[in-house]
N, C-alpha and C. Protein backbone atom coordinates (compact mmCIF):
# COMPACT_ATOMS: atom_id res chain seq x y z
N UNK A 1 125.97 86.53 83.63
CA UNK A 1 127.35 86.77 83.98
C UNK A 1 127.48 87.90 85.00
N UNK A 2 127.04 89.07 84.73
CA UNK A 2 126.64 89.93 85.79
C UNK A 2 126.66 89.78 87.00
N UNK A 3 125.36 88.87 86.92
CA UNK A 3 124.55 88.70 88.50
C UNK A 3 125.62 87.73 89.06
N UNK A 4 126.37 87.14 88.47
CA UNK A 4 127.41 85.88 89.14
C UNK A 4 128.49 87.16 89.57
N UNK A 5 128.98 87.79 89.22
CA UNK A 5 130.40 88.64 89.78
C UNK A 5 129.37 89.77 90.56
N UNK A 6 128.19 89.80 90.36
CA UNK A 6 127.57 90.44 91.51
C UNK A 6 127.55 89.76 92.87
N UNK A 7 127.15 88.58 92.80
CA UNK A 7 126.98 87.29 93.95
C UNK A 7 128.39 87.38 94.33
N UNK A 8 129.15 86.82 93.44
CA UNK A 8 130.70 86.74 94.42
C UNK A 8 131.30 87.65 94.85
N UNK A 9 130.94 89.04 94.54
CA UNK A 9 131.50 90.26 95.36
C UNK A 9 131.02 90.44 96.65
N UNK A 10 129.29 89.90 96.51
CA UNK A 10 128.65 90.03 97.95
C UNK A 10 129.19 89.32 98.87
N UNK A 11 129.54 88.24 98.31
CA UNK A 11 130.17 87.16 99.28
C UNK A 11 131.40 87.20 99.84
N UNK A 12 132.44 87.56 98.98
CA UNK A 12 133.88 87.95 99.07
C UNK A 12 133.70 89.61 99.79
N UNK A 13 132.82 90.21 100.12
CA UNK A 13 132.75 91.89 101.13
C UNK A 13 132.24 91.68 102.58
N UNK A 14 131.14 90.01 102.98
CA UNK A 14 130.76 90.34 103.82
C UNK A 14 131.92 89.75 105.14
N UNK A 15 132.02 90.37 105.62
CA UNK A 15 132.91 90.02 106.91
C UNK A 15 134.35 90.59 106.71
N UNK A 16 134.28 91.73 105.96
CA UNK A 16 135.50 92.06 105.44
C UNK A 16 135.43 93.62 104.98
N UNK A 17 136.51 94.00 105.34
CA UNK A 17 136.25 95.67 105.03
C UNK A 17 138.02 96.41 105.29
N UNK A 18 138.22 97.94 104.85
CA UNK A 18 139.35 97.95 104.94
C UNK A 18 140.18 98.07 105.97
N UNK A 19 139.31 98.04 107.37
CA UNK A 19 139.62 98.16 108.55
C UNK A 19 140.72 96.63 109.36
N UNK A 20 138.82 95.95 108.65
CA UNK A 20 139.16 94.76 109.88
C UNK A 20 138.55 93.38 108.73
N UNK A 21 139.34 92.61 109.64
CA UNK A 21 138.49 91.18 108.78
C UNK A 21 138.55 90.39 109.30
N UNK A 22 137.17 89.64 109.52
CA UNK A 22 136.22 88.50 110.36
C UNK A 22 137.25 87.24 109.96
N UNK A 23 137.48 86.29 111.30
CA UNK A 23 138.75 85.15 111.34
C UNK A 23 137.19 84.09 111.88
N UNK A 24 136.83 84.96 112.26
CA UNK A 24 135.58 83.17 112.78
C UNK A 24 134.51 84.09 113.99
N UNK A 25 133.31 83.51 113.81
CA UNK A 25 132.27 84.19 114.79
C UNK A 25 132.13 82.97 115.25
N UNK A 26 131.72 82.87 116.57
CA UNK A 26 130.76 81.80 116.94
C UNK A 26 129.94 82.32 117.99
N UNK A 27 128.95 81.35 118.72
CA UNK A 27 127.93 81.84 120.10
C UNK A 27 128.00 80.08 120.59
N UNK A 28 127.58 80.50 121.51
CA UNK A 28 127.35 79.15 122.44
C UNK A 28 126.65 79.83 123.73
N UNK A 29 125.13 79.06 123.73
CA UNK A 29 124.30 79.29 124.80
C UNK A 29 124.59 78.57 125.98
N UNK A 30 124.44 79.30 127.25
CA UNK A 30 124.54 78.57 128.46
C UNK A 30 123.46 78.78 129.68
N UNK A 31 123.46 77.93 130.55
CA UNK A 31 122.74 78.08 131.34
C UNK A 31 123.16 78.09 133.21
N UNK A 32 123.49 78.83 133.79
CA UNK A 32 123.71 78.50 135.03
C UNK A 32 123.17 77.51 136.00
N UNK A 33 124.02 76.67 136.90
CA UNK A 33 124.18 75.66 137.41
C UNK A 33 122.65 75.76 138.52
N UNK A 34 122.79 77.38 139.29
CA UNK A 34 121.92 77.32 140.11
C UNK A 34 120.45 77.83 139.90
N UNK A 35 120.26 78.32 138.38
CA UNK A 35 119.01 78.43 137.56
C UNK A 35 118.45 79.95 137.71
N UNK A 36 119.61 80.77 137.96
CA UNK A 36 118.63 82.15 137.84
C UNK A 36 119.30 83.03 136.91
N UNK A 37 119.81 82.18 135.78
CA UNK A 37 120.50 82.71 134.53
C UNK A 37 121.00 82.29 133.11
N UNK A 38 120.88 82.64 132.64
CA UNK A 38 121.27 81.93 131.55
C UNK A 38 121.32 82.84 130.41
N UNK A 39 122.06 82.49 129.05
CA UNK A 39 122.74 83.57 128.35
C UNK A 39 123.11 82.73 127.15
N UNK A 40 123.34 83.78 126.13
CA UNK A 40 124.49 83.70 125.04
C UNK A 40 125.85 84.28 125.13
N UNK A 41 127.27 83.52 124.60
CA UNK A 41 128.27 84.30 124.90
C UNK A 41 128.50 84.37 123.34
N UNK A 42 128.97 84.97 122.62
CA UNK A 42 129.40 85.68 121.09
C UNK A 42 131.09 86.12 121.43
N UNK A 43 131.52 84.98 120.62
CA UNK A 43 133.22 85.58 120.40
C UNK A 43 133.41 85.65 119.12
N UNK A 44 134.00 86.66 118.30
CA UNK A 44 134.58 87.56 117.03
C UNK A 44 136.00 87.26 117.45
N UNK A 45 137.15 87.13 115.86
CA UNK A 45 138.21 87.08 115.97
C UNK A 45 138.14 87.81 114.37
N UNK A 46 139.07 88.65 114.44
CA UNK A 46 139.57 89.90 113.44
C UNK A 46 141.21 90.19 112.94
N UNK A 47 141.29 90.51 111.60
CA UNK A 47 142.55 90.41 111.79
C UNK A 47 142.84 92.28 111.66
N UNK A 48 143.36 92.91 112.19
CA UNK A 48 143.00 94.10 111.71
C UNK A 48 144.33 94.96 111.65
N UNK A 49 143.53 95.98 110.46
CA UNK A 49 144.19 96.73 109.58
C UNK A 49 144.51 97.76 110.15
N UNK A 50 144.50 98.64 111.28
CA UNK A 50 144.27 99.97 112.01
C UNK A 50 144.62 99.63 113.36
N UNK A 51 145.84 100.21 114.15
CA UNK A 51 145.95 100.00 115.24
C UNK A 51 145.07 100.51 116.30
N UNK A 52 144.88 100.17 117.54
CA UNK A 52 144.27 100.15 118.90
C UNK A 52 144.23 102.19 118.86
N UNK A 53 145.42 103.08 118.60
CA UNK A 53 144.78 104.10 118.49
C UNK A 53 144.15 104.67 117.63
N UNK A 54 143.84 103.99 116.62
CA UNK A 54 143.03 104.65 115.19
C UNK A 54 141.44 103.95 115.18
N UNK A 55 141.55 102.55 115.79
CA UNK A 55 140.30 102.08 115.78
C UNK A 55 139.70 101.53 116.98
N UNK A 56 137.90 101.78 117.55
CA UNK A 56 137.52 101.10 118.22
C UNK A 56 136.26 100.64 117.85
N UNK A 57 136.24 99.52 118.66
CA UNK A 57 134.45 98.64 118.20
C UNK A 57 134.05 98.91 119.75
N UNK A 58 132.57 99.47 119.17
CA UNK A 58 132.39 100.21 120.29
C UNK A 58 130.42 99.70 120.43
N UNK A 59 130.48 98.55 119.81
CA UNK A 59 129.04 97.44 119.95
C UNK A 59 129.16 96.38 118.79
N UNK A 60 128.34 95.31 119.20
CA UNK A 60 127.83 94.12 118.33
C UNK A 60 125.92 94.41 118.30
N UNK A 61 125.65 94.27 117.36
CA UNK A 61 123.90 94.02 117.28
C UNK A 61 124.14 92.38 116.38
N UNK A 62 123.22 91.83 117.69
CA UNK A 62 122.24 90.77 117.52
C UNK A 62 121.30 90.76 117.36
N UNK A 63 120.54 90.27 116.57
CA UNK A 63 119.39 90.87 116.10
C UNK A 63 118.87 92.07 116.10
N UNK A 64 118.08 92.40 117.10
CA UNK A 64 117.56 93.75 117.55
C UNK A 64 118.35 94.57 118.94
N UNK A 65 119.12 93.80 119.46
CA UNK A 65 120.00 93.70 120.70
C UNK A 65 121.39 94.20 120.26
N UNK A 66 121.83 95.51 120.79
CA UNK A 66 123.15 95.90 121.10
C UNK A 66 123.96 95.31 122.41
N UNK A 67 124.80 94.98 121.73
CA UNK A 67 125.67 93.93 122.65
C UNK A 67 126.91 95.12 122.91
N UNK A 68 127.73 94.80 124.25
CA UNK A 68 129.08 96.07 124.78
C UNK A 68 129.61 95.34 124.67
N UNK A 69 130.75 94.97 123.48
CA UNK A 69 132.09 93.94 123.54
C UNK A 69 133.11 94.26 124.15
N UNK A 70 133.78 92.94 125.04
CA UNK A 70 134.85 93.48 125.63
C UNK A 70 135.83 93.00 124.34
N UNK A 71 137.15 94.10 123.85
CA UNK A 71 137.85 93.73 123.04
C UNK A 71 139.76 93.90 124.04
N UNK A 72 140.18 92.84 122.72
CA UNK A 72 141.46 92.42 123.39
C UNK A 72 142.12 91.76 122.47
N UNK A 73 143.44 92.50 122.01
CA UNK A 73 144.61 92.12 121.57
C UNK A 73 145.34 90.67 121.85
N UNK A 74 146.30 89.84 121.16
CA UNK A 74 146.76 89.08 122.08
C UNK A 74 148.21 88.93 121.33
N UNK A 75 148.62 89.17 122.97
CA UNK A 75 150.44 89.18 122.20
C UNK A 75 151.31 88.61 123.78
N UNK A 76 152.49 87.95 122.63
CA UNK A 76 152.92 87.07 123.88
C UNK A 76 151.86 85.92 125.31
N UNK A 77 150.89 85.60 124.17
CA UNK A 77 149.79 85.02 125.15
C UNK A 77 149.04 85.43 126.39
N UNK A 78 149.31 86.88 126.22
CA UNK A 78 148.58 87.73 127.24
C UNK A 78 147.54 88.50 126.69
N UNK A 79 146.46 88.98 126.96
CA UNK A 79 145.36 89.62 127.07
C UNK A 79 145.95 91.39 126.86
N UNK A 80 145.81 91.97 126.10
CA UNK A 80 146.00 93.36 125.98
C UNK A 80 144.85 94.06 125.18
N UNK A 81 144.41 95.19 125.54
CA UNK A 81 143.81 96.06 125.29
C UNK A 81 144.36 97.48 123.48
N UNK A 82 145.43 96.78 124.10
CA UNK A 82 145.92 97.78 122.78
C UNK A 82 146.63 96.46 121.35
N UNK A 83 146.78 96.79 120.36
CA UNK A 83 146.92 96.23 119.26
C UNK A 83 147.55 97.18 118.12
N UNK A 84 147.82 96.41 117.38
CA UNK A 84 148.66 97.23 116.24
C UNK A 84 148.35 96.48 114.92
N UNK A 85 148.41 97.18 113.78
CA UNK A 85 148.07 96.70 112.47
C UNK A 85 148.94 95.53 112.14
N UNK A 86 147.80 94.76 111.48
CA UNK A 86 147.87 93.25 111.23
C UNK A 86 148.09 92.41 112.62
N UNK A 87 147.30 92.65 113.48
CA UNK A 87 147.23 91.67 114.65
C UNK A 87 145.98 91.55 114.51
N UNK A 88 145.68 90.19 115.55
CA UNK A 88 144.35 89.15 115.36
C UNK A 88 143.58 89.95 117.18
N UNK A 89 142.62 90.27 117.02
CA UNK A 89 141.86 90.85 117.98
C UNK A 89 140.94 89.94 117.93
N UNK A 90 140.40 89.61 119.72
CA UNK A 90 138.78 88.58 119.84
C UNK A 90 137.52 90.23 120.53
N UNK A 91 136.61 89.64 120.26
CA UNK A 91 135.81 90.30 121.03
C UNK A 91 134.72 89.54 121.58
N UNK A 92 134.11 89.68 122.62
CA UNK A 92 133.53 88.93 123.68
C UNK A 92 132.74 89.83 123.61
N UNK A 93 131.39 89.04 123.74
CA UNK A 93 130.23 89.97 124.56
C UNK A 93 129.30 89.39 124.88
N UNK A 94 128.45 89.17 125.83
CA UNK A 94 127.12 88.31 126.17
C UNK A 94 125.86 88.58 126.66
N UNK A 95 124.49 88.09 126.08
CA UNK A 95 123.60 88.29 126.47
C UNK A 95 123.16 87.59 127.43
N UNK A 96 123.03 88.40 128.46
CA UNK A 96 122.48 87.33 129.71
C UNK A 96 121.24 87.41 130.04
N UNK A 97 120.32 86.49 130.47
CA UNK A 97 118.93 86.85 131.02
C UNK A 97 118.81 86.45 132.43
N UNK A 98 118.84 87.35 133.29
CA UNK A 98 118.53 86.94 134.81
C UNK A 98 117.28 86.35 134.83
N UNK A 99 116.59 85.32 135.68
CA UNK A 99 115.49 84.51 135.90
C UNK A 99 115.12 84.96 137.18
N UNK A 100 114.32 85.73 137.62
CA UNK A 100 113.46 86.43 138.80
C UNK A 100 112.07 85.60 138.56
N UNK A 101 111.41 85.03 139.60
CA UNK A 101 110.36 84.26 139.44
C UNK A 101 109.51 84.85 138.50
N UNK A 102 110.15 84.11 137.65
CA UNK A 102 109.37 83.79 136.48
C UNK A 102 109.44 84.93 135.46
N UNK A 103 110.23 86.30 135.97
CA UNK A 103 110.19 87.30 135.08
C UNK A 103 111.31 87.18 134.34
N UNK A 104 111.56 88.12 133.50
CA UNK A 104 112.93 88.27 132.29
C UNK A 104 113.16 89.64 132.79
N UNK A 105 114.73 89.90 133.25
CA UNK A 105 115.38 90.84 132.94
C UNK A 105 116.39 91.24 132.09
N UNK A 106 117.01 91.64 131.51
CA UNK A 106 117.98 91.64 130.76
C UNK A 106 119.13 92.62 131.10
N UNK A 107 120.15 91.91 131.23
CA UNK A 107 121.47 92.51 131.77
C UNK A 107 122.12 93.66 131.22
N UNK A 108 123.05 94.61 131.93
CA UNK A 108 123.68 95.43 131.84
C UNK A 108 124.56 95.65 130.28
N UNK A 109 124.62 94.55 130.38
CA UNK A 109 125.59 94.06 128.78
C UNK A 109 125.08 94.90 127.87
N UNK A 110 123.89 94.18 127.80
CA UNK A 110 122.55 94.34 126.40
C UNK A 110 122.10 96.02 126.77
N UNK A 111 122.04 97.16 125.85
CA UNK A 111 121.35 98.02 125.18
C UNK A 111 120.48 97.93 124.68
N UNK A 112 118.84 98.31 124.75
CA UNK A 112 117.73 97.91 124.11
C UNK A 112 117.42 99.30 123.59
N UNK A 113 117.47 100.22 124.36
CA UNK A 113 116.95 101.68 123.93
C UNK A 113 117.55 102.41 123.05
N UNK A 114 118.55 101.92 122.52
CA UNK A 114 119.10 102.54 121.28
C UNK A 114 119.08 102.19 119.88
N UNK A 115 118.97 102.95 118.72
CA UNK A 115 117.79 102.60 117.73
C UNK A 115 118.81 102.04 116.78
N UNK A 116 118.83 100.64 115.96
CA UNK A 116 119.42 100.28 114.70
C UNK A 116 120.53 101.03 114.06
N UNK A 117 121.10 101.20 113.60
CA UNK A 117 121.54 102.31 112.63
C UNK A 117 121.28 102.34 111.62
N UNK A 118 120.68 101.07 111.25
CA UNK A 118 120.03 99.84 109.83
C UNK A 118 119.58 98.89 109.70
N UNK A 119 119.16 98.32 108.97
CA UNK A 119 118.07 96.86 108.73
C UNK A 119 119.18 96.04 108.03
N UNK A 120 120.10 95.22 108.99
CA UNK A 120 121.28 94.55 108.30
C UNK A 120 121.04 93.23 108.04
N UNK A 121 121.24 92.15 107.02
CA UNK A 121 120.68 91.11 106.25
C UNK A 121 121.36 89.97 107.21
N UNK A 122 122.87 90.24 108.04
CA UNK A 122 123.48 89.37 108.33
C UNK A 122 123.06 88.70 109.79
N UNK A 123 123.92 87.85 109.98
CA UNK A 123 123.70 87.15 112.08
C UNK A 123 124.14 88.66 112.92
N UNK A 124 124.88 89.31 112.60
CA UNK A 124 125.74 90.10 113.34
C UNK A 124 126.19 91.72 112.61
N UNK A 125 126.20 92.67 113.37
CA UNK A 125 126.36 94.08 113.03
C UNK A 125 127.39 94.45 113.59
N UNK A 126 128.77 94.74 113.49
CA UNK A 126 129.93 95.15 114.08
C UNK A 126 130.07 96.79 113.90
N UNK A 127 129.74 97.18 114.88
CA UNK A 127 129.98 99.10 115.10
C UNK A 127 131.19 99.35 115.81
N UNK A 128 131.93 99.89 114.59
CA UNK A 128 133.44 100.79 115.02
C UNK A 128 133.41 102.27 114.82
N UNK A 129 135.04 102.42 115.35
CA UNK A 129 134.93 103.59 114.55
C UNK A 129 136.70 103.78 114.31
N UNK A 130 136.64 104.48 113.06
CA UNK A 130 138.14 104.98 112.48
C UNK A 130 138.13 106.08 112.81
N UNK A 131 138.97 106.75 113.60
CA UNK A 131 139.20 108.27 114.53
C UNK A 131 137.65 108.58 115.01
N UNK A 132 136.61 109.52 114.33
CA UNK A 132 135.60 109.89 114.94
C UNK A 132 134.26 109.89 114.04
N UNK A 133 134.36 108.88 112.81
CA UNK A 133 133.30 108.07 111.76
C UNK A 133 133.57 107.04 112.60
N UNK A 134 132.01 106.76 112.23
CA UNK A 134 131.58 105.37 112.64
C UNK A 134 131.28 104.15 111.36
N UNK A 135 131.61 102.90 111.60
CA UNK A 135 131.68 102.35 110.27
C UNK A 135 131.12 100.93 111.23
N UNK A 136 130.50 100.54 110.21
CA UNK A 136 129.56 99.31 110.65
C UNK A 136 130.17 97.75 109.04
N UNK A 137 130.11 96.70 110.13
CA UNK A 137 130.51 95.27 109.09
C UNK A 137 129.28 94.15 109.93
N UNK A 138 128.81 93.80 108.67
CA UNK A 138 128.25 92.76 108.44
C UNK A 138 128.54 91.32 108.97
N UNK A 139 128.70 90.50 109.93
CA UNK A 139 128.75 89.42 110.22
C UNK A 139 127.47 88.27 109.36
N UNK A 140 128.04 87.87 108.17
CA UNK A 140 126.95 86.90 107.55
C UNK A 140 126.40 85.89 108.59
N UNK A 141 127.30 85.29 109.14
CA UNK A 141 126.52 83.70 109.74
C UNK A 141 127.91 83.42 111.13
N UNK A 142 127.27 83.05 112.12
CA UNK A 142 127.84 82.79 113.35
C UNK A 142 127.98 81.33 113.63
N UNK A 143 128.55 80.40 114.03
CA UNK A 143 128.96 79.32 114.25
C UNK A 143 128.64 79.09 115.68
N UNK A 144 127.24 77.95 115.63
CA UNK A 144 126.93 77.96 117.00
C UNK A 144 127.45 76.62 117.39
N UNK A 145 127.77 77.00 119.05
CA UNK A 145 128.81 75.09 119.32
C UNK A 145 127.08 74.93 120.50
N UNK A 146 127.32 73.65 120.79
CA UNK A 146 126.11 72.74 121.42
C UNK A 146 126.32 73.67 123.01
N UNK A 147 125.63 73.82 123.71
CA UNK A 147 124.95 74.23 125.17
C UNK A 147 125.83 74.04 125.88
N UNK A 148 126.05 74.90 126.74
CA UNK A 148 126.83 74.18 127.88
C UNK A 148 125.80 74.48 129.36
N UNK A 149 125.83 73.73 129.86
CA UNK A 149 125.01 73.84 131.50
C UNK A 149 126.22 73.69 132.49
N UNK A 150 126.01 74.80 133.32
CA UNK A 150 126.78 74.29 134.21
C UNK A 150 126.04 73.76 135.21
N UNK A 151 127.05 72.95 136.26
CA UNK A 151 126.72 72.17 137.01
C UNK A 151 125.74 72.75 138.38
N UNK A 152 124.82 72.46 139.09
CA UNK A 152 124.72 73.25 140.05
C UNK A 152 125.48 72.59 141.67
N UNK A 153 124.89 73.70 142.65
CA UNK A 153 125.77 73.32 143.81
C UNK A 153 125.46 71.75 144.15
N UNK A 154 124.51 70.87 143.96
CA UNK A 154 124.13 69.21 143.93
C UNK A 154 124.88 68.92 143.53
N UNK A 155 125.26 68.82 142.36
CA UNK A 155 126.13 68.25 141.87
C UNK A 155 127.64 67.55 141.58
């Protein structure tokens, strides 16, 4: 009995906290048309508890990869930067890999040199902060949609 209201607490905490709470993750890999790129894009939707001046997310970790999300409010079907408690916020961020014959670079986006903060169990690590603590949420599992290629100039 325990271990069962242990399990469903884990389950019912991850993607959820008193800040903010996870509405849907997904990724969808792509590849550029003219072949010297290609990437993951990662969109987060949140419903959150703390307005635009009390809170910011200020990275995503993918795996071992710190991701720079761009975040954005949406009101009146416009794109805003600022938000207010109980509004639905997306965040965007993408890993891109430039293709240099034959080498791997990795884009501006992605942070490599900065260390974990933790060994997190989930798809996804969400780093905020409430005034000037930093508070980290768990993304369990990401929703991947099928490839997209774009077309190249042939085409």
């Amino acid at each position: 009995m325990k271990t069962t209201i242990f399990v469903l607490f884990i389950i019912l905490c991850f993607g959820k906290s008193d800040d903010l709470q996870l509405i849907n993750a997904t990724s969808q890999k792509w590849t550029s048309g003219i072949g010297i790129s290609k990437g993951t894009k990662f969109f987060f939707s949140f419903q959150v508890y703390k307005s635009s001046d009390k809170l910011s997310i200020n990275g995503v970790w993918i795996n071992d990869k710190l991701l720079i999300p761009k975040v954005f409010g949406i009101k009146n079907k416009q794109r805003t930067t600022n938000f207010n408690k109980q509004d639905t916020i997306m965040l965007m961020c993408t890993e891109i890999i430039k293709l240099k014959n034959k080498d791997i670079e990795i884009s501006e986006d992605v942070k490599e040199k900065i260390s974990m903060p933790y060994k997190y169990n989930g798809a996804a690590l969400i780093v905020y902060k409430i005034g000037k603590k930093e508070k980290y949420l768990e993304i369990e599992k990401i929703k991947k949609f099928n490839p997209l290629n774009y077309p190249s100039k042939n085409q």
